[in-house]
Protein backbone atom coordinates (compact mmCIF):
# COMPACT_ATOMS: atom_id res chain seq x y z
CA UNK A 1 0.00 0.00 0.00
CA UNK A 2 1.08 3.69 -0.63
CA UNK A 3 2.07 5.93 2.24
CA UNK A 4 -1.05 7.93 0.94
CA UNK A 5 -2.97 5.50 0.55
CA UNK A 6 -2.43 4.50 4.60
CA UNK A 7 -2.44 8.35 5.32
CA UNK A 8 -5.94 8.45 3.97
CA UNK A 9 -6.84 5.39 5.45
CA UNK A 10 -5.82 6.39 8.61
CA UNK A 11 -8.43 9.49 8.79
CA UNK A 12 -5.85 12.19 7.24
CA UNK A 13 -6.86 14.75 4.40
CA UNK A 14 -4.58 16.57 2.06
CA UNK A 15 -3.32 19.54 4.17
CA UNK A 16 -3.75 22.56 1.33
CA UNK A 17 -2.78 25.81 3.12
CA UNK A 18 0.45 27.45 3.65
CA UNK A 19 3.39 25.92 4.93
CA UNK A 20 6.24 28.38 6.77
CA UNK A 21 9.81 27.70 5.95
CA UNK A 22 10.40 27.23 9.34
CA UNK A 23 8.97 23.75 9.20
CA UNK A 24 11.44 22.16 6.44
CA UNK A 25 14.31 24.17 8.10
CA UNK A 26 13.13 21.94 11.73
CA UNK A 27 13.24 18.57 9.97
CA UNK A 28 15.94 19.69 7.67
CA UNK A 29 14.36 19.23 4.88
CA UNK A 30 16.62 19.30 1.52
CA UNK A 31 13.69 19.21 -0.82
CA UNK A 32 10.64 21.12 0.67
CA UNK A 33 9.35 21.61 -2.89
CA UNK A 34 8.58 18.14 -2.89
CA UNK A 35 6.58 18.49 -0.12
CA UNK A 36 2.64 16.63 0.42
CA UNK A 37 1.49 17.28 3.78
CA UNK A 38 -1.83 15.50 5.12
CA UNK A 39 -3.86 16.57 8.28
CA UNK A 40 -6.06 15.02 10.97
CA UNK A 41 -6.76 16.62 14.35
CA UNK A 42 -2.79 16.91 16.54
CA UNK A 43 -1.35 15.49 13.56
CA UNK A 44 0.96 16.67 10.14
CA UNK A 45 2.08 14.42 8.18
CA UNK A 46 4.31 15.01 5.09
CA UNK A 47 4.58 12.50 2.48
CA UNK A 48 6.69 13.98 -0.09
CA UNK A 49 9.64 11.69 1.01
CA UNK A 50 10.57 8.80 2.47
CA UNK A 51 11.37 10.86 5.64
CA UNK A 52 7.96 11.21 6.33
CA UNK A 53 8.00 13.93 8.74
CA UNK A 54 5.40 14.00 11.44
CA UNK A 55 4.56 16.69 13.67
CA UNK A 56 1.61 17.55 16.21
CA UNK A 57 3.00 21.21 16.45
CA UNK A 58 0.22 23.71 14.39
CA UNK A 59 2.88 26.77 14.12
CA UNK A 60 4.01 27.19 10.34
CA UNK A 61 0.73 25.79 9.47
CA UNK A 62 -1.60 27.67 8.10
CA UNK A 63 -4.54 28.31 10.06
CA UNK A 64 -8.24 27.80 8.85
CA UNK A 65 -11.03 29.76 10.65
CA UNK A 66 -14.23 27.58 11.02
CA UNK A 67 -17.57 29.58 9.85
């Protein structure tokens, strides 16, 4: 199975906002335009690599208000 696949099995969704440079320079990241990060409530996950970074932290993340 693809790491998306299980992503989206797992209850994430495609995470489509902004993403500060801040994040890739935490993990390191040497190619943050290869980037795919996925979302569920306390979790990002990126799956543009086969780092697959993880993080529970929100800042860097773009924030959606809720109408």
């Amino acid at each position: 199975m693809r790491f998306k696949d299980f992503l989206k099995q797992e209850g994430y969704t495609l995470f489509r906002g902004t993403v500060d440079a801040t994040v890739y320079e935490f993990f390191q990241c040497p190619t943050p335009r290869k980037a795919v990060w996925f979302h569920k409530p306390g979790s990002f996950q990126c799956a543009g690599c086969k780092n697959q970074c993880e993080t529970d932290n929100p800042k860097g993340f773009q924030i959606f208000l809720e109408f």
